[in-house]
Protein backbone atom coordinates (compact mmCIF):
# COMPACT_ATOMS: atom_id res chain seq x y z
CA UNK A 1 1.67 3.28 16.12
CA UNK A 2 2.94 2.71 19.50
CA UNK A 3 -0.17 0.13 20.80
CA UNK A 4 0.65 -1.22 17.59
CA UNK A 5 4.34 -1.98 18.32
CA UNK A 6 3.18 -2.95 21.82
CA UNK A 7 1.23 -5.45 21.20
CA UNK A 8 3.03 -7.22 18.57
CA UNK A 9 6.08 -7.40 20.94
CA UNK A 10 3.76 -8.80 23.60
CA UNK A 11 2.80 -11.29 21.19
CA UNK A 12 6.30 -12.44 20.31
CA UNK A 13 7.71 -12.58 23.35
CA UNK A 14 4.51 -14.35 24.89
CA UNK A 15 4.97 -16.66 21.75
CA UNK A 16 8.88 -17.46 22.37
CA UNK A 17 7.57 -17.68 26.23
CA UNK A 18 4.62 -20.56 25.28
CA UNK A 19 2.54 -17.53 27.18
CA UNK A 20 0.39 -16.75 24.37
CA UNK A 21 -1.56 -18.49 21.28
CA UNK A 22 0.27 -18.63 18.03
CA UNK A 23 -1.63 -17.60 14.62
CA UNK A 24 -2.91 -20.64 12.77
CA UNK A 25 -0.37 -22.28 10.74
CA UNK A 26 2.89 -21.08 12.07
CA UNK A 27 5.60 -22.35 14.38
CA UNK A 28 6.43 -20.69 18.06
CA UNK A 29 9.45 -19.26 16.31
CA UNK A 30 7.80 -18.40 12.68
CA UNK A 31 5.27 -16.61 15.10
CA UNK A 32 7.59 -14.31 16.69
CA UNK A 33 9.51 -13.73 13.46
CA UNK A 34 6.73 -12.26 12.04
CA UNK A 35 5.71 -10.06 14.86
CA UNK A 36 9.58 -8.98 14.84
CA UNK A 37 9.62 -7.74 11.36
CA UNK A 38 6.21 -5.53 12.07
CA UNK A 39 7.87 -4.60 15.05
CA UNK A 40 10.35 -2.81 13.22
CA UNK A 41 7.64 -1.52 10.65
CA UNK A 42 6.16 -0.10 13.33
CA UNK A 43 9.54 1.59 14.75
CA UNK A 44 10.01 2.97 10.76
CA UNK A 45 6.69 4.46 10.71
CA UNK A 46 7.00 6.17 14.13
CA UNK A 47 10.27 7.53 13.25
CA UNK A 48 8.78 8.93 9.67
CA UNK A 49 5.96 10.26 11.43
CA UNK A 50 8.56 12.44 13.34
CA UNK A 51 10.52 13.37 10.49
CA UNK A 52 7.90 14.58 8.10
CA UNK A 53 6.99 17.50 11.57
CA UNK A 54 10.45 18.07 12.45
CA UNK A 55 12.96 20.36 11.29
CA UNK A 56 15.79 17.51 11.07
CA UNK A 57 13.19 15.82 8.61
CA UNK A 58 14.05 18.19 5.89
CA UNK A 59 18.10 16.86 5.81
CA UNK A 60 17.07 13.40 5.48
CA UNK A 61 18.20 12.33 1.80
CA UNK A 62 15.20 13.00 -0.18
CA UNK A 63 15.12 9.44 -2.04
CA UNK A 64 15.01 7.87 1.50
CA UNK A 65 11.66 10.30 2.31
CA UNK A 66 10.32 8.79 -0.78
CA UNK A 67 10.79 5.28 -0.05
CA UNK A 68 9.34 4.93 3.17
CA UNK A 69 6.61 7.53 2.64
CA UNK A 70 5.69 5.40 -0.39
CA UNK A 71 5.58 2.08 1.25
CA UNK A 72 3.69 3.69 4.33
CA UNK A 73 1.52 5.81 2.92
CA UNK A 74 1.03 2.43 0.37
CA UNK A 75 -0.08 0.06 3.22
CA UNK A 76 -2.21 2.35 4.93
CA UNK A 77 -3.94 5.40 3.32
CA UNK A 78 -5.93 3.22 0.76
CA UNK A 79 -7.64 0.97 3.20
CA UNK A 80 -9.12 4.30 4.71
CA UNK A 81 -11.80 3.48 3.08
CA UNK A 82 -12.07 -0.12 4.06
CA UNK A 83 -12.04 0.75 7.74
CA UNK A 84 -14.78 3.10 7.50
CA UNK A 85 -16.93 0.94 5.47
CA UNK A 86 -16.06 -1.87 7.27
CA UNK A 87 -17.46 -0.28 10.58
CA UNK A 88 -20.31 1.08 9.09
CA UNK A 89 -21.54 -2.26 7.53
CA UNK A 90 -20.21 -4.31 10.42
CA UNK A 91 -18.45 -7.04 8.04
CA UNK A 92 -15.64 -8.21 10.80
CA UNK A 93 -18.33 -8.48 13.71
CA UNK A 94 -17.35 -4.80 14.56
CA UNK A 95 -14.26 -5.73 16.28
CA UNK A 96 -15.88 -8.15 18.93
CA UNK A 97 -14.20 -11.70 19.81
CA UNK A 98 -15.92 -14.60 17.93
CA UNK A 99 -16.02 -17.78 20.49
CA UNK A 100 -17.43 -20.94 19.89
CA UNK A 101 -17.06 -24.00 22.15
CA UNK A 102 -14.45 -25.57 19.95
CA UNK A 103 -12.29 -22.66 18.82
CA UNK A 104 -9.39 -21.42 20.74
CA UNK A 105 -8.69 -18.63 22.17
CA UNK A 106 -9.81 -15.17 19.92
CA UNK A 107 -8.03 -11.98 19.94
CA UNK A 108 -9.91 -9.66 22.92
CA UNK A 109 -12.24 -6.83 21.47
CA UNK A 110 -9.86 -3.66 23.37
CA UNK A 111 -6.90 -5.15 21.27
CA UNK A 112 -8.18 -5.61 18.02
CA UNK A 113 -9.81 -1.95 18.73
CA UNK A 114 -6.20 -0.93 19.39
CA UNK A 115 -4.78 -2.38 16.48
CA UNK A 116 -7.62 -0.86 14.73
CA UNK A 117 -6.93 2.56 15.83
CA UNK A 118 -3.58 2.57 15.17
CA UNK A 119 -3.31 1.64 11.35
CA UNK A 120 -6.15 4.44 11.09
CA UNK A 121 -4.51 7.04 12.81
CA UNK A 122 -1.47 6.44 11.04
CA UNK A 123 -3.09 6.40 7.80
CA UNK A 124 -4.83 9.82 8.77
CA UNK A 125 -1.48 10.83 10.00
CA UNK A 126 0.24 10.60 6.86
CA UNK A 127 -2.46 12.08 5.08
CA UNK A 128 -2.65 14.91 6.07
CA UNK A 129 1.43 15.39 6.83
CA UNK A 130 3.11 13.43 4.05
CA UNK A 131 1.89 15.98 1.46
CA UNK A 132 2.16 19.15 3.28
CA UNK A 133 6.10 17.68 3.67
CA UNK A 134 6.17 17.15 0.15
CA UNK A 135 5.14 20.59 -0.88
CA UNK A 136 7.51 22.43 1.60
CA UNK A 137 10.29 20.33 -0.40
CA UNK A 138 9.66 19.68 -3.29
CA UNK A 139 7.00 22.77 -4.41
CA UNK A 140 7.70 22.64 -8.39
CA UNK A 141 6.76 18.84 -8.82
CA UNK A 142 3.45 19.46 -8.12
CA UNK A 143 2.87 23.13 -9.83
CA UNK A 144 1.03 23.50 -12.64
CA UNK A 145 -1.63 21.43 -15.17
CA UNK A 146 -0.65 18.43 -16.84
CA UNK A 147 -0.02 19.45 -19.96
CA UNK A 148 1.83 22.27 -19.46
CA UNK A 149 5.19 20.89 -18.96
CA UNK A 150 5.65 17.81 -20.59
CA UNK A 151 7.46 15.32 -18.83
CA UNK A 152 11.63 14.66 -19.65
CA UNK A 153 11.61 12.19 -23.43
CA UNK A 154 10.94 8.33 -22.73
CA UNK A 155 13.38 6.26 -24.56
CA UNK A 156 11.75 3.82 -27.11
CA UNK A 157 12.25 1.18 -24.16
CA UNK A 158 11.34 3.35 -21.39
CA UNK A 159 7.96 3.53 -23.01
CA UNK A 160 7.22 0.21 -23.38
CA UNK A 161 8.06 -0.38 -19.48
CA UNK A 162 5.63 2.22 -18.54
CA UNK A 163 3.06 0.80 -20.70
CA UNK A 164 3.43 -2.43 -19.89
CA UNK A 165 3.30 -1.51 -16.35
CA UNK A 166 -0.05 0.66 -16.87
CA UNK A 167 -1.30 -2.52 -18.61
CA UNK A 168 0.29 -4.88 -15.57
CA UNK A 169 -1.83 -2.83 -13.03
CA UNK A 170 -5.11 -2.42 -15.04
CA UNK A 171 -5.46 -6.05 -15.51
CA UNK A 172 -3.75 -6.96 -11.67
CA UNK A 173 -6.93 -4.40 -10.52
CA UNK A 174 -9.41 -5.71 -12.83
CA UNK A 175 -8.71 -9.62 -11.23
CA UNK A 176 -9.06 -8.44 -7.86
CA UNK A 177 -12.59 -6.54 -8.88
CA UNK A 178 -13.44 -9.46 -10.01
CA UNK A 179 -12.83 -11.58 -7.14
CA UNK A 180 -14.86 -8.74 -5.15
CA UNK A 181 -17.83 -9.23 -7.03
CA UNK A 182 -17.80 -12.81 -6.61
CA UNK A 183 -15.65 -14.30 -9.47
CA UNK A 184 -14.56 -17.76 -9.00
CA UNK A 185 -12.11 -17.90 -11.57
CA UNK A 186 -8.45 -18.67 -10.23
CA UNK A 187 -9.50 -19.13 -6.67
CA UNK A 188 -8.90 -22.37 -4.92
CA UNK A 189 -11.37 -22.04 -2.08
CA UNK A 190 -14.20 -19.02 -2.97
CA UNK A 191 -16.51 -19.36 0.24
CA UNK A 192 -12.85 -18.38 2.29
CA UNK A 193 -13.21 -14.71 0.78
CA UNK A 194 -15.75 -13.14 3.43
CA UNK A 195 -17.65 -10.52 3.03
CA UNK A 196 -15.05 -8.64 4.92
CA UNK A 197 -12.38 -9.81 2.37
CA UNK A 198 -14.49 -8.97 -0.76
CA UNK A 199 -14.58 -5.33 0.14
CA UNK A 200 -10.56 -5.08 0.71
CA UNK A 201 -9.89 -6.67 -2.44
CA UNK A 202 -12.27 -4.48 -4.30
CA UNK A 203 -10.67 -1.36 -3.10
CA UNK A 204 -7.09 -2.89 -3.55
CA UNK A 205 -8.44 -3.42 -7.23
CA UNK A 206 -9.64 0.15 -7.15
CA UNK A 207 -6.62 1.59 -6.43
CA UNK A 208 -4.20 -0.57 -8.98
CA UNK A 209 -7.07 1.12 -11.85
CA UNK A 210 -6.37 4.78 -10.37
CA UNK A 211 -2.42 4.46 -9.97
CA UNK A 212 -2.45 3.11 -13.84
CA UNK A 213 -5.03 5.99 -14.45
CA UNK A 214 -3.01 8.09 -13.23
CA UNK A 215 0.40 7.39 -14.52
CA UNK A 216 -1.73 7.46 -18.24
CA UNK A 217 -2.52 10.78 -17.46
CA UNK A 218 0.79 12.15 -16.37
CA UNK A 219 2.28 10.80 -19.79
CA UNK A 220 0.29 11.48 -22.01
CA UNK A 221 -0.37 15.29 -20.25
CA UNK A 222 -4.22 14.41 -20.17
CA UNK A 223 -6.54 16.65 -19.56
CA UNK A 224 -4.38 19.20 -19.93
CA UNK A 225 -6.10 21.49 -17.53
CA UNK A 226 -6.22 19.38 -15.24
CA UNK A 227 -4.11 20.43 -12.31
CA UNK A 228 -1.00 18.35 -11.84
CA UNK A 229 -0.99 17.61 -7.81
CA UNK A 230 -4.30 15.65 -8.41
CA UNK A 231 -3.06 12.34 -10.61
CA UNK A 232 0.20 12.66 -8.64
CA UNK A 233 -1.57 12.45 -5.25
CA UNK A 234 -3.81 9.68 -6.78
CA UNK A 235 -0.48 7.78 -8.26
CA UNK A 236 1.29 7.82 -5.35
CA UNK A 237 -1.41 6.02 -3.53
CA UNK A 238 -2.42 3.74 -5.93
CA UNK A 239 1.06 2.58 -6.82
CA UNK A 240 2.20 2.65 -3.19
CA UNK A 241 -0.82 -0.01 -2.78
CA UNK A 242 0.11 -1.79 -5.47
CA UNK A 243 3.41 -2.35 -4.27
CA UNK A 244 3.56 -2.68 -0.28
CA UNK A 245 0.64 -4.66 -0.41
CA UNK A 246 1.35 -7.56 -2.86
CA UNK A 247 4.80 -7.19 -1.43
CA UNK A 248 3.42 -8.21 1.88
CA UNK A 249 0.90 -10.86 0.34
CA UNK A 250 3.29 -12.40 -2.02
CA UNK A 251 5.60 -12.85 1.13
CA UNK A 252 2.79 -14.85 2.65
CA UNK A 253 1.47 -16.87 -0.48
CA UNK A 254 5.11 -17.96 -1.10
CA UNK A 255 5.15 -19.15 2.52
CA UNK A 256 1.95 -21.01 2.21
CA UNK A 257 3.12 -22.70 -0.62
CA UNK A 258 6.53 -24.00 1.00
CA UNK A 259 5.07 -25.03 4.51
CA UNK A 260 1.79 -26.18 3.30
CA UNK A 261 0.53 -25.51 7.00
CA UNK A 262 -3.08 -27.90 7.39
CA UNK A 263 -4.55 -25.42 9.66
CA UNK A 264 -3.92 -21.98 6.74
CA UNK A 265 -5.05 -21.48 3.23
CA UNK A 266 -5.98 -19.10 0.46
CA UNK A 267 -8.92 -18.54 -1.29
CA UNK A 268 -6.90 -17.70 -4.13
CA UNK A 269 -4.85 -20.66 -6.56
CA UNK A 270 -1.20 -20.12 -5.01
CA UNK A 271 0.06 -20.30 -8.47
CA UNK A 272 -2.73 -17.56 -9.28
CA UNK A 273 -2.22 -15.44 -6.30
CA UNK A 274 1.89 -15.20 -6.95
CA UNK A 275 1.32 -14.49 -10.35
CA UNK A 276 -0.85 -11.17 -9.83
CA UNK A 277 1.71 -10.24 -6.56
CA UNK A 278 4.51 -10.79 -9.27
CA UNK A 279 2.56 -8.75 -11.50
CA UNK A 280 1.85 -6.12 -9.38
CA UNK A 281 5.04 -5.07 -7.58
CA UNK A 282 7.16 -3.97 -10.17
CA UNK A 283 4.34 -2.67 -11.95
CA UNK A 284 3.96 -0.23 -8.88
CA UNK A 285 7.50 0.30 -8.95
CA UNK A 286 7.59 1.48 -12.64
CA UNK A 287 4.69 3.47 -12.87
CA UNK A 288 5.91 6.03 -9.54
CA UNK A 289 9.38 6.20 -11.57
CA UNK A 290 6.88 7.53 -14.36
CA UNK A 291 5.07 9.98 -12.04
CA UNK A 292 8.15 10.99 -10.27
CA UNK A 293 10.92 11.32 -13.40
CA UNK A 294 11.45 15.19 -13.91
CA UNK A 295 9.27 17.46 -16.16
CA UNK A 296 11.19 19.31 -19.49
CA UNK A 297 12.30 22.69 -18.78
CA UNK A 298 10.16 25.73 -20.68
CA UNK A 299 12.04 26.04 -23.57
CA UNK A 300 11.14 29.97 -24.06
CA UNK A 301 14.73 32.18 -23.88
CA UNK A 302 15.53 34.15 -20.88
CA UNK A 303 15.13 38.28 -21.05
CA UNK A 304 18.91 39.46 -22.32
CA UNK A 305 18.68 41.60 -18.54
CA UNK A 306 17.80 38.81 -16.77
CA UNK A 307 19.80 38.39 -13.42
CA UNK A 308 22.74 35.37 -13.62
């Protein structure tokens, strides 16, 4: 992440400096906002990097580990995929500056390739540490099948919340599937969504399916043989991109909608687009509580000579 962090504090320092182009539709100061707050994304992500491989990462409290690891692991392990695919089929150009004789000034191929390289190899990062971290931790959430251990009684309530938020993400992923496949309905400006786009907002849609999937299967302990760490593993992610991203997006739809900037739009309807963000965060939110609330002891008796 660190030609990550370094760029974006180029950028808004260049910005407050009038050194650099701003993005279209924000202010010199909006600008370097921005690139502030993902300046100290970056500077989280480093810093959980380093605690999930050092030894002082196993004091941190644990429901700290969980939050950032979620969020991280949320923004950038699903859109693995995308990356790949997206260099394979060459949707964004393959990273090379688009000029034209009235455009202004593109973002250079090196730093986009930079940018590009550092989302992935966090992504990879995490992928491969985040759940070896979790297992030296935590071991007995992920033992087991599903239906061995049934998870601790729902209240009446706490039922319907799940549900609804298995139903919240199924419907949030099956809009965004089909947008990807070329829907119109709800969107505002349809030829915006690029090929490029399409592909990140099917596999966005693909995930919110598996996280409610998942969380279905983890209730109801279904399949029963099938081994817990898989839907938990699948969860995680899918609720993690349910969450960060429309987070991040519903940040930036409610900020198109205020400023109405001339030069910045949405395919989406605004009114659409916030109410599937809406939808979707605590939806992700409520289904990891699901996967993560503790399983019900055995109930067999100990042996009378057990140790105390």
């Amino acid at each position: 992440m660190t030609p990550y962090a370094l760029i974006k504090i180029s950028w808004a320092v260049g910005a407050m400096a009038g050194l650099v182009p701003i993005g279209d539709g924000f202010s010199p100061a909006g600008w370097a906002v921005l690139n502030t707050v993902t300046v100290g994304m970056a500077g989280i992500g480093i810093a959980m990097a380093l605690a999930l491989v050092r030894p002082w990462g196993m004091r941190i409290p644990g429901p700290l580990v969980v939050c950032v690891a979620w969020v991280g692991t949320g923004f950038l392990v699903p859109v693995l995929p995308y990356a790949v695919l997206d260099s394979m089929l060459g949707l964004s150009g393959g990273g090379e500056p688009q000029h034209h004789e009235d455009d202004g000034p593109a973002m250079p191929g090196w730093e986009a390739g930079l940018i590009q390289f550092s989302f992935v190899g966090m992504g990879l990062g995490l992928a491969l540490a985040l759940p070896a971290y979790l297992r030296r931790r935590w071991p007995e959430a992920f033992a087991g099948p599903v239906g061995v251990h049934a998870q601790s009684g729902h209240s009446r309530g706490g039922r319907r919340h799940v549900l609804g938020a298995v139903g919240a993400g199924t419907v949030v992923g099956a809009v965004w599937i089909y947008w990807a496949l070329g829907g119109t309905a709800g969107m505002a400006h349809p030829t915006e969504l690029h090929a490029n786009g399409r592909l990140l907002t099917g596999i966005w849609g693909g995930w919110a399916l598996t996280a409610s999937a998942a969380t279905w299967a983890v209730g109801r302990g279904r399949p029963a043989r099938l081994p817990r760490w898989i839907p938990l593993t699948l969860g995680w992610l899918g609720t993690g991109s349910l969450f960060a991203w429309s987070s991040w997006r519903l940040l930036f739809t409610s900020y198109v909608a205020m400023a109405r900037p001339a030069d910045a739009s949405l395919p989406e309807d605004l009114a659409v687009a916030a109410v599937v963000h809406v939808a979707a965060v605590p939806a992700g939110a409520v289904m990891l509580a699901a996967l993560l609330r503790p399983r019900r002891r055995s109930a067999a008796p100990h042996p009378v000579n057990a140790p105390a």
